[in-house]
Protein backbone atom coordinates (compact mmCIF):
# COMPACT_ATOMS: atom_id res chain seq x y z
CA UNK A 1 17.08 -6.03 72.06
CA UNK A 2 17.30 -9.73 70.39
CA UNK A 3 20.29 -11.10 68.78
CA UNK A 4 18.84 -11.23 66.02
CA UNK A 5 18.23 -7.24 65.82
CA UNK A 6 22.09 -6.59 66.41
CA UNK A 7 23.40 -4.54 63.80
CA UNK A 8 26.04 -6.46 62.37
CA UNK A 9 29.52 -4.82 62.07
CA UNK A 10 33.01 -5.01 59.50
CA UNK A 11 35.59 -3.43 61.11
CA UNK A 12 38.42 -3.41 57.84
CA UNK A 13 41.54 -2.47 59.35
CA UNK A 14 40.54 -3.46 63.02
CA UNK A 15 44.31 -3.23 64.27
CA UNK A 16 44.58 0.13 63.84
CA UNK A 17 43.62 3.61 65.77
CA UNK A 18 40.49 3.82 64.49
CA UNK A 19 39.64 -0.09 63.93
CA UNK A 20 40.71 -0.87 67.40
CA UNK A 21 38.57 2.12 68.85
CA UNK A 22 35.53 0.81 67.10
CA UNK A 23 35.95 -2.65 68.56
CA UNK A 24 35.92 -1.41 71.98
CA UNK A 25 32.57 0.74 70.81
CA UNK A 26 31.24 -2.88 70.06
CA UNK A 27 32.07 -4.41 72.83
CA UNK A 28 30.74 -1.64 75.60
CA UNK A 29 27.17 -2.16 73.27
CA UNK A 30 27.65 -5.21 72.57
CA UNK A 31 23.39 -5.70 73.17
CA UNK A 32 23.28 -3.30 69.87
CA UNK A 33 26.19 -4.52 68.12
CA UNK A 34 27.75 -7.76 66.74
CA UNK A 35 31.11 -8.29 65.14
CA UNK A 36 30.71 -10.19 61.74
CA UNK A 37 34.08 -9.68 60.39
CA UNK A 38 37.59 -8.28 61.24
CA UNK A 39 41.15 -7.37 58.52
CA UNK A 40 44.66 -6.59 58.80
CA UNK A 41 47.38 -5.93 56.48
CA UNK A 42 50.47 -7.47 59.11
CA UNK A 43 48.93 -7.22 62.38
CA UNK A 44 48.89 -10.48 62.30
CA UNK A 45 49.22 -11.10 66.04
CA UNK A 46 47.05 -8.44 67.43
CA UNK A 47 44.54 -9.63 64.56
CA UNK A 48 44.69 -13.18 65.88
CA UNK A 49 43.89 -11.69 69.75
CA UNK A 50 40.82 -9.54 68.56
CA UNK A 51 39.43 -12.72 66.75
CA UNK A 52 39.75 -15.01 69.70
CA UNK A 53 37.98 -11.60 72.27
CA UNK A 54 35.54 -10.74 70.11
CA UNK A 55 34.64 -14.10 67.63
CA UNK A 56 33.90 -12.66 64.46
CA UNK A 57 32.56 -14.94 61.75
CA UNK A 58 35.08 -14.18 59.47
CA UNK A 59 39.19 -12.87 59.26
CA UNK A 60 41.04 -11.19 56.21
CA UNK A 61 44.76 -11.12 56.53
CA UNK A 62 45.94 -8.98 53.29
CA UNK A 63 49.24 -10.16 53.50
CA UNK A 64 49.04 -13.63 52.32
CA UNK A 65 52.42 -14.56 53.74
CA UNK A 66 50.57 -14.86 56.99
CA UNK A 67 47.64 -16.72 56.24
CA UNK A 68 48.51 -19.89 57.78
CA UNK A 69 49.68 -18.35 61.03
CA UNK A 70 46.28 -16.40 61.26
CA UNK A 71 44.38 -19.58 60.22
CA UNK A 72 46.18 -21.89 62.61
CA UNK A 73 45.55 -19.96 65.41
CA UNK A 74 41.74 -19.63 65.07
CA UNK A 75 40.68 -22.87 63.42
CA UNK A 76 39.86 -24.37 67.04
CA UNK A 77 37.58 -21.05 66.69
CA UNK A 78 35.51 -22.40 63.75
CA UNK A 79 36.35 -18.84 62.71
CA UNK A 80 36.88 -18.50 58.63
CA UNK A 81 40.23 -16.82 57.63
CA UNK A 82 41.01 -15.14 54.36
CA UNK A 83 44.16 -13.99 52.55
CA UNK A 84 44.61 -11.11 49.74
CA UNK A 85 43.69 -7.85 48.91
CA UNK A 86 41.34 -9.69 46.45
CA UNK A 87 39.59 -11.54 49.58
CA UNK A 88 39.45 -8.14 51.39
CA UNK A 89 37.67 -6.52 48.35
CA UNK A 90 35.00 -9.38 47.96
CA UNK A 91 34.19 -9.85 51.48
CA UNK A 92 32.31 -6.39 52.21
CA UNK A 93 29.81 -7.88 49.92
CA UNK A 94 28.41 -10.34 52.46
CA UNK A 95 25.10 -10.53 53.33
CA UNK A 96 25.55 -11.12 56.93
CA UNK A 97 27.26 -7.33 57.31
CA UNK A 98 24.75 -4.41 58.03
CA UNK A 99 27.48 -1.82 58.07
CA UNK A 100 31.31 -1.57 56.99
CA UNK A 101 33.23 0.61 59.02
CA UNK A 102 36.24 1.68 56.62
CA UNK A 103 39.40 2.06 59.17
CA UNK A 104 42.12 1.09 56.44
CA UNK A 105 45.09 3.32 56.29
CA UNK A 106 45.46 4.74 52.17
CA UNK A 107 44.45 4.32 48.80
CA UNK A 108 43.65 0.64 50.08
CA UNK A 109 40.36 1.45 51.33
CA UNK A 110 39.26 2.72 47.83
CA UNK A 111 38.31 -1.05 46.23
CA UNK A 112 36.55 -2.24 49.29
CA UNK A 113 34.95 1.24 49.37
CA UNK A 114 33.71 0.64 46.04
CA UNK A 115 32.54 -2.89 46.62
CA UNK A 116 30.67 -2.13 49.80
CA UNK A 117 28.46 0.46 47.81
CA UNK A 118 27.87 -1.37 44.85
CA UNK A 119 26.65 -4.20 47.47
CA UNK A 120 24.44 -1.97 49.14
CA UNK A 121 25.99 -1.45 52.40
CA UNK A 122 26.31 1.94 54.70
CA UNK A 123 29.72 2.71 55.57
CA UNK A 124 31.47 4.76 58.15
CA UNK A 125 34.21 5.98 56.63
CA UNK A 126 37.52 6.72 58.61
CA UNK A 127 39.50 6.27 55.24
CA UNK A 128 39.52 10.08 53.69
CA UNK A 129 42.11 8.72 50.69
CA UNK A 130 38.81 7.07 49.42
CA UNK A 131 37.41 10.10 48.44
CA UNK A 132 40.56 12.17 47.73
CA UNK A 133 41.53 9.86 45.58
CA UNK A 134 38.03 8.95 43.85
CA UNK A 135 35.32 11.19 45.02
CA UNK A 136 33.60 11.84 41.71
CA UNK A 137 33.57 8.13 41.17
CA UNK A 138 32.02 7.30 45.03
CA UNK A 139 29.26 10.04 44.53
CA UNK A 140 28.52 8.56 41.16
CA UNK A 141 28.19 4.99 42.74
CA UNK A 142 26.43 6.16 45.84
CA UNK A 143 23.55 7.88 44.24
CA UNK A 144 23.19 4.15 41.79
CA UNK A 145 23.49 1.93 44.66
CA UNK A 146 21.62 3.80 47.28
CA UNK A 147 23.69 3.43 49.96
CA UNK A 148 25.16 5.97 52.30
CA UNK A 149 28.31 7.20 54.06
CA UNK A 150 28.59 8.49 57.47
CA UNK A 151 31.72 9.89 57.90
CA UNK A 152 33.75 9.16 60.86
CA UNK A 153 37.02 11.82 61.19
CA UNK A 154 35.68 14.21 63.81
CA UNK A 155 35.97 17.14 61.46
CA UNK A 156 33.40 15.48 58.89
CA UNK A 157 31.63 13.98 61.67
CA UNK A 158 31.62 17.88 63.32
CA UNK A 159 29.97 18.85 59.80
CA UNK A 160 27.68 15.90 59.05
CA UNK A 161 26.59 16.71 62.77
CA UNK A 162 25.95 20.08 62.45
CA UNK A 163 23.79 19.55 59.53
CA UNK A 164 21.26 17.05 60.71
CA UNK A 165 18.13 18.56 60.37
CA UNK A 166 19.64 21.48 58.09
CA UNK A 167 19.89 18.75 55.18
CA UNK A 168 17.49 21.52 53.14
CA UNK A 169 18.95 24.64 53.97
CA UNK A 170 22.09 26.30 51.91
CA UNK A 171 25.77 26.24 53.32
CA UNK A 172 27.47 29.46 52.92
CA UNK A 173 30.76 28.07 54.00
CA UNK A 174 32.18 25.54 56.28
CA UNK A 175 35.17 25.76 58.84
CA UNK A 176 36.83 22.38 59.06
CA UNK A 177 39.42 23.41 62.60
CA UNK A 178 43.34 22.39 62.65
CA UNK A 179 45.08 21.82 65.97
CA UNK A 180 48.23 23.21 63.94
CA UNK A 181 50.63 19.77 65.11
CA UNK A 182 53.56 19.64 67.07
CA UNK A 183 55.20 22.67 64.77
CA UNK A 184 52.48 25.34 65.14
CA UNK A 185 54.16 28.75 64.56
CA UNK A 186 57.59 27.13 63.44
CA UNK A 187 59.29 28.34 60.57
CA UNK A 188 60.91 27.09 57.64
CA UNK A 189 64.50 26.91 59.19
CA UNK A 190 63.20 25.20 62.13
CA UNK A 191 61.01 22.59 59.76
CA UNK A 192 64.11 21.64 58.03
CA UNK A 193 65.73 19.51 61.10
CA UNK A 194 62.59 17.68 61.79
CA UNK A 195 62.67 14.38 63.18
CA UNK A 196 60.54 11.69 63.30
CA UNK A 197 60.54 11.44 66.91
CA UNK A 198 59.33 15.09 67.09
CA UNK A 199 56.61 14.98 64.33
CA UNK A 200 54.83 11.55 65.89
CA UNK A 201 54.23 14.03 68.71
CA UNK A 202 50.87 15.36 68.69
CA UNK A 203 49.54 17.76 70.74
CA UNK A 204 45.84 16.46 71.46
CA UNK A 205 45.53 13.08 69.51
CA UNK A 206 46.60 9.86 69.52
CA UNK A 207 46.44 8.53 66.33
CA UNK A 208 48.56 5.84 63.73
CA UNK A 209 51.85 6.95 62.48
CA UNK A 210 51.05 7.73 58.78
CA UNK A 211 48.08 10.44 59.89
CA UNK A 212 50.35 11.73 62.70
CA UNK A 213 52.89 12.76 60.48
CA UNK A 214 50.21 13.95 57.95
CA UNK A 215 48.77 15.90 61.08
CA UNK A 216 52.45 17.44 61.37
CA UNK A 217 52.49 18.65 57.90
CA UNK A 218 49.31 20.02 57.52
CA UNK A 219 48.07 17.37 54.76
CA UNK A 220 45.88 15.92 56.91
CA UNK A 221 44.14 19.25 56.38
CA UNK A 222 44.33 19.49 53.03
CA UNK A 223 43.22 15.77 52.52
CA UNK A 224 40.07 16.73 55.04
CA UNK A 225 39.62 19.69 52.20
CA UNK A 226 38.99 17.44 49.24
CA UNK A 227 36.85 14.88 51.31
CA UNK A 228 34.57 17.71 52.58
CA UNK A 229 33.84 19.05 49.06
CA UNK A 230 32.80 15.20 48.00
CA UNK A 231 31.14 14.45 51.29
CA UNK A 232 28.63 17.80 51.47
CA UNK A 233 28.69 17.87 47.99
CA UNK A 234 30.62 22.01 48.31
CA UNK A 235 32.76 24.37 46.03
CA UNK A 236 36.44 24.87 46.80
CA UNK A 237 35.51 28.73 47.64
CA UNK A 238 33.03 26.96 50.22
CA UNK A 239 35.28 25.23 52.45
CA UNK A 240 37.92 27.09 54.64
CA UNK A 241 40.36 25.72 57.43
CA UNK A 242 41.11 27.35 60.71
CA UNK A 243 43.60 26.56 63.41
CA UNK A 244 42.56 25.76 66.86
CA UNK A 245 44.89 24.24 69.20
CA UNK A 246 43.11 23.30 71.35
CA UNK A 247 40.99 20.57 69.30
CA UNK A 248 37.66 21.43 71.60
CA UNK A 249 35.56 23.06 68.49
CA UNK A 250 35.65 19.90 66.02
CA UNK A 251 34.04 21.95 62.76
CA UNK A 252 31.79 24.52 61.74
CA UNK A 253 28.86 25.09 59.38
CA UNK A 254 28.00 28.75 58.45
CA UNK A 255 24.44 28.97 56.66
CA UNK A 256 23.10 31.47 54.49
CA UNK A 257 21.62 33.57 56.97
CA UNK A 258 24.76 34.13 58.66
CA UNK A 259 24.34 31.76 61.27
CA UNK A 260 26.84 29.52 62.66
CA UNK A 261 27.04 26.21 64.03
CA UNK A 262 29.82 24.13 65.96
CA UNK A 263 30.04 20.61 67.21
CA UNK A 264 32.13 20.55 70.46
CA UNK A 265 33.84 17.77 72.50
CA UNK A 266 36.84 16.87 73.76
CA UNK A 267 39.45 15.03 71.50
CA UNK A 268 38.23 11.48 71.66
CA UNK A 269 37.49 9.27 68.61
CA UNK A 270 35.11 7.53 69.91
CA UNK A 271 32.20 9.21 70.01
CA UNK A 272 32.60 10.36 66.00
CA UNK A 273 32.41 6.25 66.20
CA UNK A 274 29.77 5.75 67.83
CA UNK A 275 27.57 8.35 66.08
CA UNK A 276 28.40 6.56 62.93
CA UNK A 277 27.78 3.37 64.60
CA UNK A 278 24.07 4.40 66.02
CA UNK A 279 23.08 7.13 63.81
CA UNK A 280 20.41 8.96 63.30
CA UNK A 281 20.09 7.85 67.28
CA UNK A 282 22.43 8.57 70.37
CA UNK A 283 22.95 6.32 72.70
CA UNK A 284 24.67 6.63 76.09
CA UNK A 285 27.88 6.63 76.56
CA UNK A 286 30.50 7.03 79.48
CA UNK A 287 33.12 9.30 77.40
CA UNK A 288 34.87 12.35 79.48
CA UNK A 289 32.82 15.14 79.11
CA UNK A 290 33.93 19.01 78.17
CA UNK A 291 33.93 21.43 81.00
CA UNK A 292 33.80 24.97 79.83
CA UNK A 293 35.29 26.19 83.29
CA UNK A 294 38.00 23.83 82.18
CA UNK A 295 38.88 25.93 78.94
CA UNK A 296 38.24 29.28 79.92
CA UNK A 297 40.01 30.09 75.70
CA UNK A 298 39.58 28.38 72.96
CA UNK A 299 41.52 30.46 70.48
CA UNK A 300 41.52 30.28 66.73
CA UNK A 301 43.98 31.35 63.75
CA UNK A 302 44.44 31.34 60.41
CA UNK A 303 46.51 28.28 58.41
CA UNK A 304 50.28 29.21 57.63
CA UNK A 305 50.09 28.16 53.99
CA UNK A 306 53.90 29.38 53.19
CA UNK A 307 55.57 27.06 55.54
CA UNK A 308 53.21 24.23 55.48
CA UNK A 309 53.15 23.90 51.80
CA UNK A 310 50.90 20.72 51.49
CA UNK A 311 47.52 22.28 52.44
CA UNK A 312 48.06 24.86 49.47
CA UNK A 313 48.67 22.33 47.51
CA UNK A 314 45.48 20.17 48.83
CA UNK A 315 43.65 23.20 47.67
CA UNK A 316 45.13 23.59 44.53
CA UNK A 317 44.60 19.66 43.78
CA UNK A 318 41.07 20.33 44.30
CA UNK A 319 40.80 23.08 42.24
CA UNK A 320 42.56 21.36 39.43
CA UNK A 321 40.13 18.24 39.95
CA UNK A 322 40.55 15.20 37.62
CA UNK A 323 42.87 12.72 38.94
CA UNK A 324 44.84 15.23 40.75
CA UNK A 325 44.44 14.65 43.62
CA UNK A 326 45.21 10.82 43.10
CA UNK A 327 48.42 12.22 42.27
CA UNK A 328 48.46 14.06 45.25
CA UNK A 329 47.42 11.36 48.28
CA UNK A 330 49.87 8.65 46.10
CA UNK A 331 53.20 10.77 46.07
CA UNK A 332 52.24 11.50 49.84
CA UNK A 333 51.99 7.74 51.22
CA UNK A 334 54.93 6.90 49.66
CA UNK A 335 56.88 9.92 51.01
CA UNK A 336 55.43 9.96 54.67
CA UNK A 337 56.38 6.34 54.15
CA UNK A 338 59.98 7.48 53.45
CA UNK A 339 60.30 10.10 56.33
CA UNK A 340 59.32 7.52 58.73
CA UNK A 341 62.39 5.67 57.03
CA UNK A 342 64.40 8.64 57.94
CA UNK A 343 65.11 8.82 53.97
CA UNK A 344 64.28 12.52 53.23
CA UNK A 345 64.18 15.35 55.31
CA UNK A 346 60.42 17.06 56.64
CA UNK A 347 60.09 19.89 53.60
CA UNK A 348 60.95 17.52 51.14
CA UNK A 349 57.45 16.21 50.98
CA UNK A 350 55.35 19.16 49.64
CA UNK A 351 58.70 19.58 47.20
CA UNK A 352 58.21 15.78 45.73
CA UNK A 353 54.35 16.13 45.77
CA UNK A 354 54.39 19.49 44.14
CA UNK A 355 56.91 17.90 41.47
CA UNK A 356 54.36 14.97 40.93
CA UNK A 357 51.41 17.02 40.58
CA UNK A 358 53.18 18.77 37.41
CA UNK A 359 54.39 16.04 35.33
CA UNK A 360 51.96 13.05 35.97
CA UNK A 361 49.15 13.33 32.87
CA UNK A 362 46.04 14.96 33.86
CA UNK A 363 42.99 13.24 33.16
CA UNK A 364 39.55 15.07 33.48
CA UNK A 365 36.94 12.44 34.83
CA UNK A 366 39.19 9.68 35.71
CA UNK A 367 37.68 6.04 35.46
CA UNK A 368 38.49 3.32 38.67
CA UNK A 369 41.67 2.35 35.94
CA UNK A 370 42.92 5.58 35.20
CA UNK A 371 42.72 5.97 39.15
CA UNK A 372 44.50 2.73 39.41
CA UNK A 373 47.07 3.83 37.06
CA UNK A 374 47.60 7.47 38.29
CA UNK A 375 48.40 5.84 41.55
CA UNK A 376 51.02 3.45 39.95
CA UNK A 377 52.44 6.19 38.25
CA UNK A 378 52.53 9.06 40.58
CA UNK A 379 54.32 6.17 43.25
CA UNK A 380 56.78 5.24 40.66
CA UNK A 381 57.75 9.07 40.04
CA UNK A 382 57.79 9.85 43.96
CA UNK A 383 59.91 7.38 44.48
CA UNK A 384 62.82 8.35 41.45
CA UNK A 385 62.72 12.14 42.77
CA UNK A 386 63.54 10.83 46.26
CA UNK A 387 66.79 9.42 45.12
C-alpha cells in the first residue's frame, strides 16, 4: 500500500489507556496507518515522547500553561504545537485527518465530538460521556453531516459487531456484560470503608483511573446504558446488563426470532481498536487468543441494583431523558474526582448524583448551551453537597 493511501489518524487524548493503545495499533500497521495529529490535557512529557516516536504533523496541549515546554521540545521536529481547549476543538476539522479516534476522558470529548462531525469525519469513539451527555444532539448532527461513529468500548464494539450484516433485521433486546469490579457480591457495610487503593483494582482490565473507579461503582454500566440506546438507536426496555466476571463474552444481541448473538475475546482493548481502525475489514493481528479449554465456565448474573446505586440511576436518567443525564455524567466526574482525593467516602457518590438529578432544572431537548450550562450547574451543586 502507498503512502499516500494511509489512512490518516487523530488520536485526541493519546496519553491515555485508550490513546496510548491506539498508537501502538498504528505503529504495528504502520503500512495502513499514519499519525496526523496527537493531544493531551497535562501529559505533557509523555506527549512530548509520542511526538518525537511517532512524528505527527501536529500537537494540542489543552493546558496552555505548558505550551512552551511542549513546543520547545519538538520545534527541532518541524512538528506544529497547539494550546487550548479552543485549539483542540478546531483542529479535528483538518483536512489532512481521515479518522478521529475520540480517547478523551469526560464531557471534554463532547466539542471536538461535535466538530469532527460537522467536518465530516468518522470517529471511533472511546469517549461514552459524548453521548451520555448529548446523544440526541450527536444523532441529530450525524444524520446532517453524514458521517459515522464506530464505537470503540468493547461492549459497543461487542454490539456494533454482532450486528454487521443484521443492520436490517429488528433487535429484541441487547445484553451489554459487567465484570461486577473489585466489589462483586459486597454489601453495603462493606462498600462504606472503600478505599481508593482497593477500587483502582480491577479484576480483568487495565484501564485510567476515572473509568476504574466508574468500573467499581457500576456507572461505567450505567453510562454504557445511555450510549447503547443513542448508538443502536434502542428503547430503555431494550437494553439490559448482565454480570460476567469473567469479561470473555464482551455483549450480546438478541433478535426477534429469538436468536442470540455474542462477540467473544479475551479482555484486550486492542482489538475493539483495531476494528474501529480497519473496519468494515479485519486485518491480522498477533493479540492472545481465547482458549475455550482455558475457561471451562463462563458464568453470568444479574446486576445488584440496591447496593450499586449508580446503574439504577443510569437507567432512570435515561428514562427521564432531556438533559438528565448531563446532570448525571457532570455530578459523577466531579465526585470520582473527589474520591480519588480521598474527600468523600465510596456510597457517597450515587447519594450526591441522586441529589443532583432532583434539583438541577430539567430541560426536554437540550440545545449544545443548555448542555453547556447543565454541566456548569450540576458541577457547581456536586461540589456544595460534598462539603
Amino acid at each position: 500500500m502507498q503512502s499516500r493511501m494511509k489512512k490518516r489518524i487523530a488520536v485526541l487524548g493519546s496519553t491515555g489507556s485508550i490513546g496510548t493503545q491506539t498508537l501502538e495499533v498504528i505503529k504495528k500497521h504502520s503500512d495502513q496507518f499514519e499519525l496526523e495529529l496527537i493531544t493531551a490535557q497535562n501529559n505533557s512529557k509523555l506527549l512530548i515522547k509520542q511526538a518525537i516516536e511517532h512524528r505527527p504533523n501536529v500537537v494540542v496541549i489543552s493546558n496552555e500553561l505548558l505550551y512552551e515546554e511542549v513546543k520547545e521540545a519538538l520545534e527541532k521536529y518541524e512538528i506544529k504545537v497547539y494550546a487550548g481547549e479552543k485549539a483542540l476543538a478546531q483542529v479535528v476539522e483538518m483536512e489532512t485527518i481521515d479518522q478521529v479516534i475520540m480517547a478523551l476522558v469526560g464531557y471534554a470529548g463532547l466539542k471536538p465530538t461535535i466538530n469532527a462531525i460537522k467536518a465530516g469525519k468518522n470517529i471511533g469513539l472511546a469517549n461514552k460521556e459524548t453521548l451520555v451527555v448529548g446523544g440526541e444532539l450527536i444523532q441529530e448532527l450525524l444524520k446532517k453531516y453524514k458521517s459515522r461513529i464506530i464505537p470503540i468500548d468493547s461492549e459497543h464494539s461487542a454490539i456494533f459487531q454482532c450486528l454487521v450484516g443484521e443492520f436490517d433485521n429488528p433487535i429484541e433486546k441487547i445484553y451489554l456484560t459487567a465484570s461486577g469490579g473489585p466489589f462483586r457480591g459486597w454489601n453495603l457495610e462493606a462498600l462504606k470503608n472503600v478505599s481508593k487503593a482497593q477500587a483502582l483494582k480491577h479484576p480483568n482490565w487495565e484501564m485510567g483511573c476515572k473509568i476504574t473507579i466508574d468500573s467499581a461503582s457500576m456507572m461505567n454500566k450505567g453510562l454504557e446504558v445511555i450510549e447503547a440506546k443513542w448508538l443502536f438507536d434502542l428503547d430503555v426496555n431494550q437494553i439490559d446488563v448482565v454480570v460476567h466476571p469473567q469479561s470473555i463474552v464482551h455483549s450480546m444481541v438478541q433478535f426477534v426470532d429469538g436468536s442470540i448473538k455474542a462477540q467473544m475475546g479475551l479482555p484486550d482493548m486492542k482489538l475493539p481498536i483495531q476494528y474501529a481502525l480497519t473496519y468494515p475489514e479485519r486485518i491480522q493481528s498477533d493479540f492472545p487468543r481465547f482458549n475455550f479449554i482455558n475457561h471451562p465456565e463462563l458464568t453470568f448474573e444479574a446486576p445488584d441494583l440496591k447496593n450499586f446505586r449508580n446503574l439504577a440511576l443510569a437507567f432512570e436518567a435515561i428514562k427521564l431523558g432531556g438533559n438528565i443525564p448531563c446532570v448525571l455524567n457532570a455530578a459523577n466526574e466531579v465526585l470520582v474526582s473527589s474520591f480519588l482525593k480521598d474527600r468523600i467516602g465510596f456510597l457517597k457518590m450515587p447519594e450526591i448524583i441522586e441529589k443532583c438529578m432532583n434539583k438541577i432544572a430539567f430541560v426536554k431537548h437540550p440545545s449544545y448551551e443548555n448542555l453547556v450550562d447543565t454541566d456548569k450547574e450540576s458541577r457547581k451543586l456536586a461540589l456544595e453537597l460534598i462539603k
